[in-house]
Protein backbone atom coordinates (compact mmCIF):
# COMPACT_ATOMS: atom_id res chain seq x y z
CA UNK A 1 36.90 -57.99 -1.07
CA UNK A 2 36.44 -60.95 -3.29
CA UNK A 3 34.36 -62.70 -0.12
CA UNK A 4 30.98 -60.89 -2.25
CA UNK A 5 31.57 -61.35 -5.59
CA UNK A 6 33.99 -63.97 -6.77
CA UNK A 7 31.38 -66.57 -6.43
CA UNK A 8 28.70 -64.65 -8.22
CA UNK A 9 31.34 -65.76 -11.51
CA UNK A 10 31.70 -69.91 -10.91
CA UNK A 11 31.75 -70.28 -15.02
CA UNK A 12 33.59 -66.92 -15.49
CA UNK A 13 37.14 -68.74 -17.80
CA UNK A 14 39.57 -66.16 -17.37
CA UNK A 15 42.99 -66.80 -18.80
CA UNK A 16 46.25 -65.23 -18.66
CA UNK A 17 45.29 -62.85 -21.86
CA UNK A 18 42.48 -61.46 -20.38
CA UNK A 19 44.26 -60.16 -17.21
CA UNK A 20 46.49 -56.80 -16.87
CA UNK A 21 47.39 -56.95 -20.35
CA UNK A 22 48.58 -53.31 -21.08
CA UNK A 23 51.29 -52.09 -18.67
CA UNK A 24 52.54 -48.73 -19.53
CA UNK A 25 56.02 -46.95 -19.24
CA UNK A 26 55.94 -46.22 -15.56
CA UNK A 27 57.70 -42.76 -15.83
CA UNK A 28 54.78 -41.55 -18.35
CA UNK A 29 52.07 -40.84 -16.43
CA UNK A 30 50.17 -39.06 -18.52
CA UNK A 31 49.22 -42.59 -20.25
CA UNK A 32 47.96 -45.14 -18.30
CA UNK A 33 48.56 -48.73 -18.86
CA UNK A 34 48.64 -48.56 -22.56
CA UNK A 35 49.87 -51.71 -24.77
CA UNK A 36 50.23 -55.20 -24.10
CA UNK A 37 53.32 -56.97 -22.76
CA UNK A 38 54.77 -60.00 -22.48
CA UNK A 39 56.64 -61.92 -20.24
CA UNK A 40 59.91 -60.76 -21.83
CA UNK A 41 59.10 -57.38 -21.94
CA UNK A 42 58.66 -54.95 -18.39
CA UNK A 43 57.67 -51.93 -17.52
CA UNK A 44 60.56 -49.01 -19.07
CA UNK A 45 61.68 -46.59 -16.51
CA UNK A 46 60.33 -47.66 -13.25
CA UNK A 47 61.05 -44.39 -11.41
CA UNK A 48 63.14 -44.34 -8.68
CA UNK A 49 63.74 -41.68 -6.10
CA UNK A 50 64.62 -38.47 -8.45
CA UNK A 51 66.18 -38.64 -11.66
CA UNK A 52 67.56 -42.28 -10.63
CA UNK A 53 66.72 -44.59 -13.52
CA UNK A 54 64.59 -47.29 -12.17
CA UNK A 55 64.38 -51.27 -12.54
CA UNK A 56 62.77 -53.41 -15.79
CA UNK A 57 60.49 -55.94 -14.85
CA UNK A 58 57.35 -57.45 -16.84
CA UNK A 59 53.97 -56.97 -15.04
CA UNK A 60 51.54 -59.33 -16.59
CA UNK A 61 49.25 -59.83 -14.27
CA UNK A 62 46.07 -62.44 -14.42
CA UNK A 63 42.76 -61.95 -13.10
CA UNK A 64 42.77 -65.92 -12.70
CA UNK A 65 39.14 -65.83 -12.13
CA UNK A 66 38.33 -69.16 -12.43
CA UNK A 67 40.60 -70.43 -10.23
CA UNK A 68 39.92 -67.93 -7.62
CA UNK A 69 36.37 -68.11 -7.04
CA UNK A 70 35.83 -71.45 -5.48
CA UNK A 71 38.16 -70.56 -2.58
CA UNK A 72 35.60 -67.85 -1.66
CA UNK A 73 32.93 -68.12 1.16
CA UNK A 74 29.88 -66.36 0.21
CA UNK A 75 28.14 -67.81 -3.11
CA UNK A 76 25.05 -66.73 -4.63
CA UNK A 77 23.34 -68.76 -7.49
CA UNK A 78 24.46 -66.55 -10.56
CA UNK A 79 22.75 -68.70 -13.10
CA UNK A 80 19.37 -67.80 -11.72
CA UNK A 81 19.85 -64.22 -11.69
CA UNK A 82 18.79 -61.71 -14.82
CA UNK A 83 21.07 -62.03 -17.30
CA UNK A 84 21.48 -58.26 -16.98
CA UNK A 85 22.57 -58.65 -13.50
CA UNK A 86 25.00 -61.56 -14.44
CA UNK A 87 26.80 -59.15 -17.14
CA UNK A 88 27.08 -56.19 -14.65
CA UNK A 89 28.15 -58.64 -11.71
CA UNK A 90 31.10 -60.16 -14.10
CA UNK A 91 32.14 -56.36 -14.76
CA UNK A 92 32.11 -55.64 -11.19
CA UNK A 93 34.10 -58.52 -10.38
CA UNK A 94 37.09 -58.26 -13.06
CA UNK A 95 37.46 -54.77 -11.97
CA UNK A 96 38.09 -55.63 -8.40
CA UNK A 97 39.79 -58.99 -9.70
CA UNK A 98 42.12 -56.95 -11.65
CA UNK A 99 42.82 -54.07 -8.31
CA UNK A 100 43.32 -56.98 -6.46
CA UNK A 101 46.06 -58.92 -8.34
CA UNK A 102 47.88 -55.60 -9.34
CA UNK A 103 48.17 -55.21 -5.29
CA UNK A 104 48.57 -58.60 -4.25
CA UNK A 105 49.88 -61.56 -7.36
CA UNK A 106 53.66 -62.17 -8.20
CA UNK A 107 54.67 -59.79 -11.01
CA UNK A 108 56.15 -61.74 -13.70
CA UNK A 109 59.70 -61.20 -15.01
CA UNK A 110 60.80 -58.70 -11.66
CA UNK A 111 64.42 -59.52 -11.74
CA UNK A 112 65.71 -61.77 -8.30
CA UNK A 113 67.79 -58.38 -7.17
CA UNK A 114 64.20 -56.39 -6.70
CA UNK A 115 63.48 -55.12 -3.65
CA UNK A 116 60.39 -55.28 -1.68
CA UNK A 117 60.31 -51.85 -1.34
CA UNK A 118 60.87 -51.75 -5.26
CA UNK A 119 58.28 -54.11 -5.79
CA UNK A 120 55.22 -52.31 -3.71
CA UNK A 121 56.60 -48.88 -5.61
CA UNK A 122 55.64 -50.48 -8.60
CA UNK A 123 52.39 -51.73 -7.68
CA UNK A 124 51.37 -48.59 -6.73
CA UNK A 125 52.52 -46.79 -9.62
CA UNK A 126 50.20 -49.60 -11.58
CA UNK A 127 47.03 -48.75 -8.96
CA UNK A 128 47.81 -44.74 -9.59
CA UNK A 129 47.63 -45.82 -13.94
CA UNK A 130 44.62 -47.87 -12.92
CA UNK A 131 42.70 -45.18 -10.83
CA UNK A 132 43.52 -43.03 -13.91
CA UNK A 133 41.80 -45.09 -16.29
CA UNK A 134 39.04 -45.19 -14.24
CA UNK A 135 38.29 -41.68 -13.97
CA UNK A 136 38.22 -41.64 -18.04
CA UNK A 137 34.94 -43.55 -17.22
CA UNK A 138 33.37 -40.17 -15.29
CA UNK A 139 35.22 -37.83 -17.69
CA UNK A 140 32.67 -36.87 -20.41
CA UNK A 141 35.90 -35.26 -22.55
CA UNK A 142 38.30 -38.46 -21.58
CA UNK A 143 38.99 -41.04 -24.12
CA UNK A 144 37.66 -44.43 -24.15
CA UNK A 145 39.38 -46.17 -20.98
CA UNK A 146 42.48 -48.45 -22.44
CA UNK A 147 42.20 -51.80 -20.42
CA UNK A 148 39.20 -54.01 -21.79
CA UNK A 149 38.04 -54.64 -17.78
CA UNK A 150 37.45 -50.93 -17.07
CA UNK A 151 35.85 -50.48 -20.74
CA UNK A 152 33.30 -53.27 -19.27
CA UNK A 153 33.21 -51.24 -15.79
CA UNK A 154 32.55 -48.19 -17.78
CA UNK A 155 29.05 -49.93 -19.66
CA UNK A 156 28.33 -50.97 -16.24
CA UNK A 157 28.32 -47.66 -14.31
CA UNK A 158 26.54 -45.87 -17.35
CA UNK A 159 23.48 -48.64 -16.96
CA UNK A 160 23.29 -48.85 -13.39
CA UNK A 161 24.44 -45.26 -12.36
CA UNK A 162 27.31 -46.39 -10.13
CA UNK A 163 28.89 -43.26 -8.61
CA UNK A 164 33.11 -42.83 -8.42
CA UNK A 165 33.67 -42.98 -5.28
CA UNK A 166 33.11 -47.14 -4.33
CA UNK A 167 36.03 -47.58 -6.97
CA UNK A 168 38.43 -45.54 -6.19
CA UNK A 169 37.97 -46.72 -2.70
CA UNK A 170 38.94 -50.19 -3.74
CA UNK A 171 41.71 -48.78 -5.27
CA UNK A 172 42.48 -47.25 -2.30
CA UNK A 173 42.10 -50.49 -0.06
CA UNK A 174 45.07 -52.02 -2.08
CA UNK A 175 47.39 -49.31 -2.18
CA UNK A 176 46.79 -49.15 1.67
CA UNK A 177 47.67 -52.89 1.35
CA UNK A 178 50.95 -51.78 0.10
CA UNK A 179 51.75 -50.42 3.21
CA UNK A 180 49.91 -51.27 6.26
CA UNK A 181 50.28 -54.78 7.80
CA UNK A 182 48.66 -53.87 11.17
CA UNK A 183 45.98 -52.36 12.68
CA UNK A 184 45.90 -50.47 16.22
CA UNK A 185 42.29 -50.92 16.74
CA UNK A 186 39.19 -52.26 15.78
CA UNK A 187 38.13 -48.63 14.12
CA UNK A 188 41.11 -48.67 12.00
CA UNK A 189 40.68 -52.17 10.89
CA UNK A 190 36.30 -50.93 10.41
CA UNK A 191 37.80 -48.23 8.23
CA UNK A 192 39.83 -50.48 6.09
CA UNK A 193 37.14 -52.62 5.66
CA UNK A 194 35.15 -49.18 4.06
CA UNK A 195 37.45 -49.49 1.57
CA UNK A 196 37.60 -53.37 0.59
CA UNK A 197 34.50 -54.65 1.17
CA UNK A 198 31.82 -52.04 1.74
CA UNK A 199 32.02 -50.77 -2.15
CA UNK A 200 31.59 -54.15 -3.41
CA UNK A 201 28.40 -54.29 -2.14
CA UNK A 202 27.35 -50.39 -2.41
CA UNK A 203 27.63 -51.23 -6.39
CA UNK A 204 25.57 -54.70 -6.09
CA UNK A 205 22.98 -52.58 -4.79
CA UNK A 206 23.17 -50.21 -7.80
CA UNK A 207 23.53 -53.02 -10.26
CA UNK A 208 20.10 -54.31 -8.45
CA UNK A 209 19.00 -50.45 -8.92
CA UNK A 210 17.73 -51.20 -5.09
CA UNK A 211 20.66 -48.31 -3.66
CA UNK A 212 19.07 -45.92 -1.19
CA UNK A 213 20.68 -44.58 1.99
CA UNK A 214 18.96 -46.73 4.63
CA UNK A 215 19.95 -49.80 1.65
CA UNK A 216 23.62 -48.94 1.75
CA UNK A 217 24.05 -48.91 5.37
CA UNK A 218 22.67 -51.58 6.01
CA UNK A 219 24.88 -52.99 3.18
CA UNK A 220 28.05 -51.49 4.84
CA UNK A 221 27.49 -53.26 7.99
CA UNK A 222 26.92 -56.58 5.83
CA UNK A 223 29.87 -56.28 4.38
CA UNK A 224 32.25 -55.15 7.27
CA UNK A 225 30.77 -58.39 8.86
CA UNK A 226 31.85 -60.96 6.51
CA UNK A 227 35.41 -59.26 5.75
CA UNK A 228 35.92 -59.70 9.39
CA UNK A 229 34.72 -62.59 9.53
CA UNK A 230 37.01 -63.74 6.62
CA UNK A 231 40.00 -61.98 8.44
CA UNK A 232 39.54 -64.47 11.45
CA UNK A 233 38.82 -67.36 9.29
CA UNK A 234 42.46 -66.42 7.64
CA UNK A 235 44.58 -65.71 10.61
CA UNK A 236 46.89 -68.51 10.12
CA UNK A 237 47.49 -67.56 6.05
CA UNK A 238 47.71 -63.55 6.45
CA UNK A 239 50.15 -63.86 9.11
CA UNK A 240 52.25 -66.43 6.74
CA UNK A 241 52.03 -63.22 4.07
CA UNK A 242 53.10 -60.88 7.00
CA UNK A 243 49.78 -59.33 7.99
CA UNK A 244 47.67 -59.19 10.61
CA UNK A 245 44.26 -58.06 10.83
CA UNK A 246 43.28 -58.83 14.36
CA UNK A 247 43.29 -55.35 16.29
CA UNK A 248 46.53 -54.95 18.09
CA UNK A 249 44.31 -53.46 20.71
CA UNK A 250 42.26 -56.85 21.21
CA UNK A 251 45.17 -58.87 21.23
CA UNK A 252 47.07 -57.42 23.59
CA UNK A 253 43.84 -57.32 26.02
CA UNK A 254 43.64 -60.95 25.16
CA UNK A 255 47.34 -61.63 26.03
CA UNK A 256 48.06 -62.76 22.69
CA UNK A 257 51.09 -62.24 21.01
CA UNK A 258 52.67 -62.68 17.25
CA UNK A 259 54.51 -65.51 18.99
CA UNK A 260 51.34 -67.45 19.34
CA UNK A 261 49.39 -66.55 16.15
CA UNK A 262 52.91 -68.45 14.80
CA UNK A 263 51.88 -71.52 16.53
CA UNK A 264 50.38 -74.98 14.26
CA UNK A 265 47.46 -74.53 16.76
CA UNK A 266 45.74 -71.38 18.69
CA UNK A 267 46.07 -71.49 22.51
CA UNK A 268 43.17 -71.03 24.76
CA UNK A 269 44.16 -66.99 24.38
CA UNK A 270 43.72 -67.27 20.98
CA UNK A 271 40.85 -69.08 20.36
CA UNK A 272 39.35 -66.22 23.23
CA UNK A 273 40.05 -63.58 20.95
CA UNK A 274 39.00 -64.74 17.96
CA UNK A 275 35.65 -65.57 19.62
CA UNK A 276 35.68 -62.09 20.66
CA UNK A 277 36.19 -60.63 16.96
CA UNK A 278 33.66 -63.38 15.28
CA UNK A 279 30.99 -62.33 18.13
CA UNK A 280 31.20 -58.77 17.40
CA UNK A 281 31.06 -59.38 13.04
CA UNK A 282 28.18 -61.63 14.31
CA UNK A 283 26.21 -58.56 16.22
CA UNK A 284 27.17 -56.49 12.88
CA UNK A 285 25.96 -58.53 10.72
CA UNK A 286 22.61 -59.23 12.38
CA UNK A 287 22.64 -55.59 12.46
CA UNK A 288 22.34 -55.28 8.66
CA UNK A 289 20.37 -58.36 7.91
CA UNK A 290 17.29 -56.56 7.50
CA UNK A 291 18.45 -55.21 4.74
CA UNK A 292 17.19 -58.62 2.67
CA UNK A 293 13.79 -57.38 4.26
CA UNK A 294 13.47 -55.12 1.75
CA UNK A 295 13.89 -56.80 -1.13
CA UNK A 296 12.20 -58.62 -3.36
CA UNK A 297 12.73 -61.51 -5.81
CA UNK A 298 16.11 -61.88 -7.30
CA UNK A 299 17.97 -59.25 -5.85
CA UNK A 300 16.02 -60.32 -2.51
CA UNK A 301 18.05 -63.87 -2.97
CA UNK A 302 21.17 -62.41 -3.45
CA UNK A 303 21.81 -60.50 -0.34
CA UNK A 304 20.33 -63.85 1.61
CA UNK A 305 23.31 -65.67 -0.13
CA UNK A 306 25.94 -62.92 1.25
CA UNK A 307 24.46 -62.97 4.83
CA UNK A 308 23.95 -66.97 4.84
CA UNK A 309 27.74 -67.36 3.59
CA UNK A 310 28.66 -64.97 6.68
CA UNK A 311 26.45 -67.27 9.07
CA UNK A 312 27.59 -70.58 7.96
CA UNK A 313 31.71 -69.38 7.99
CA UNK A 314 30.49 -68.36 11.61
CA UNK A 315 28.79 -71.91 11.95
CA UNK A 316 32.46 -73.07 10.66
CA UNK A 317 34.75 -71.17 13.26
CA UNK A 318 32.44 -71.51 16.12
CA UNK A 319 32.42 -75.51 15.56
CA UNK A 320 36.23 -75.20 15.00
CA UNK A 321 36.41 -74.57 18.96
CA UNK A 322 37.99 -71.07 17.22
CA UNK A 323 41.32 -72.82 16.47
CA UNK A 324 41.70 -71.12 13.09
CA UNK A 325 45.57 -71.95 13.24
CA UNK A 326 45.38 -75.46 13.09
CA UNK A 327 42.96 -75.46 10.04
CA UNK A 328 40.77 -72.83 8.56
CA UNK A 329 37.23 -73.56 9.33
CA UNK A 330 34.75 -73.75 5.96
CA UNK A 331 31.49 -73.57 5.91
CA UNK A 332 29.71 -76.43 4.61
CA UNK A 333 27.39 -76.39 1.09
CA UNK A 334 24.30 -77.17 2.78
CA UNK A 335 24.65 -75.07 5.63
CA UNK A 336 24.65 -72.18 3.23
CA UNK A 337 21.76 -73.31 1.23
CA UNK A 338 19.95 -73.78 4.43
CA UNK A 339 20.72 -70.35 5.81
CA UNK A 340 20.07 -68.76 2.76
CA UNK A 341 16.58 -70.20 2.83
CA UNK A 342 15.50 -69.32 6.04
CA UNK A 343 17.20 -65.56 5.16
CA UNK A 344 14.94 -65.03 2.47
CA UNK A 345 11.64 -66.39 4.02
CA UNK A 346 12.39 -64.53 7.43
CA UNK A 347 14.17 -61.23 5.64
CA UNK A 348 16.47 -61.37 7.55
């Protein structure tokens, strides 16, 4: 998801006491996430199955901002956007920093003995606590929210009238993270991508107040793009963390199996399929390209620097022969800038 925002937050210094700093008991859900810890203190009573007690560990866990954003694809020039924009952007992104890291970073101080299955119970016991705090936001009777990040989300969403829904879908996205590490078919892997990247930029447009239906769309098809697009760059890393986004259906129709996405460098099968996926994110996002059309100024500039980011990583792979094992393919700094030039003269 971070393939839209991270970069919008290049100066962003995040450190380790500004991440998931309040981790509550697990077995209390009626509170979530509610003091800080430290590294040699845990989460009381993960629950186990039943009555079992359940495992101590410490889950401090860092947005690591800074150190995060420059590995991302799509930049935007934050400093020469309204300094209202820049405020609701950083929101934006340490939310989904922060549902990202609880799904996916080490959790500090998990003792060696933890299971995996342990481990992804526990994440998504801290998602369900997160999701909770969240709602406080669109609860007029709820308390404040108790993490900082969604106290921040919660300013944003009041200014810019961001509904529920695109945040609890990145929510969801993570906790389906948790448990699915394949995907049948292209529509399954479109519908994850409704949940991980399409919100992202749903609540840019309402941060731009520029969010209408045909807007949004056109956004969602944007934004399916590049996370495909980001899946193929990434072939060789997700299947090193056990995942693989390339449709089950298209590789076998391709010939391909896990065998050769294994492989230091991608066969002639391989590099057929992943032209196959990058051709298709291309069609999509020419499909939603327009969208800069009809915008103006600032917010006009923004989307160019999403779609030029997704044409230059195409640029990348295409000039990579496809061979994403061997290397992954980045786009080069003044291929963007020139791609997000023509974007915003054409508008499109």
């Amino acid at each position: 998801m971070f393939a839209f925002i991270s970069v919008l937050c290049p100066n962003r210094q995040v450190t380790r006491s500004e991440g998931l700093d309040q981790v509550a008991a697990a077995g209390d859900t009626s509170r979530p996430i509610v003091r800080p810890v430290t590294r040699s203190e845990g989460l009381d009573q993960v629950a186990g199955a039943g009555p079992t007690p359940g495992i101590t560990v410490a889950a401090e866990v860092s947005l690591a901002v800074a150190a995060k954003a420059s590995a991302e694809n799509f930049p935007v020039a934050l400093r020469v956007l309204p300094r209202r924009w820049r405020a609701h952007l950083t929101a934006l992104y340490g939310f989904a920093r922060l549902t990202d890291d609880i799904g996916d970073e080490p959790l500090p101080g998990i003792p060696s003995g933890t299971t995996e299955a342990e481990v992804t119970a526990i994440r998504l016991k801290l998602l369900d606590e997160l999701e909770q705090d969240v709602r406080r936001i669109f609860d007029p009777g709820a308390p404040e929210p108790e993490l900082d990040a969604i106290r921040a989300l919660k300013s944003t969403v009041k200014a810019c009238h961001v509904p529920a829904q695109p945040l609890y879908d990145l929510i969801q996205a993570n906790r389906q993270d948790q448990v699915v590490t394949r995907y049948a078919n292209y529509q399954e892997l479109e519908d994850y991508c409704g949940l991980s990247a399409n919100p992202v930029g749903q609540v840019v447009l309402y941060i731009m107040d520029a969010a209408t239906p045909d807007r949004i769309a056109a956004s969602d098809s944007i934004c399916t793009a590049l996370q495909v697009i980001e899946h193929c760059q990434d072939v060789a890393e997700d299947f090193g963390n056990g995942r693989i986004y390339l449709p089950r259906e298209d590789m076998d129709a391709h010939g391909v199996t896990e065998a050769d996405l294994a492989r230091p460098a991608a066969s002639q099968r391989v590099q057929d399929l992943v032209k196959f996926e990058i051709d298709r994110a291309d069609a999509l996002l020419a499909a939603g390209a327009p969208l800069v059309g009809t915008l103006q100024g600032m917010a006009r500039l923004a989307i160019a620097g999403y779609v030029a980011g997704g044409r230059a990583t195409l640029k990348s792979v295409r000039g990579s022969s496809y061979d994403v094992l061997r290397a992954v393919p980045r786009p080069g700094k003044a291929d963007t800038v020139a791609m997000m030039a023509s974007c915003y003269i054409k508008g499109r």
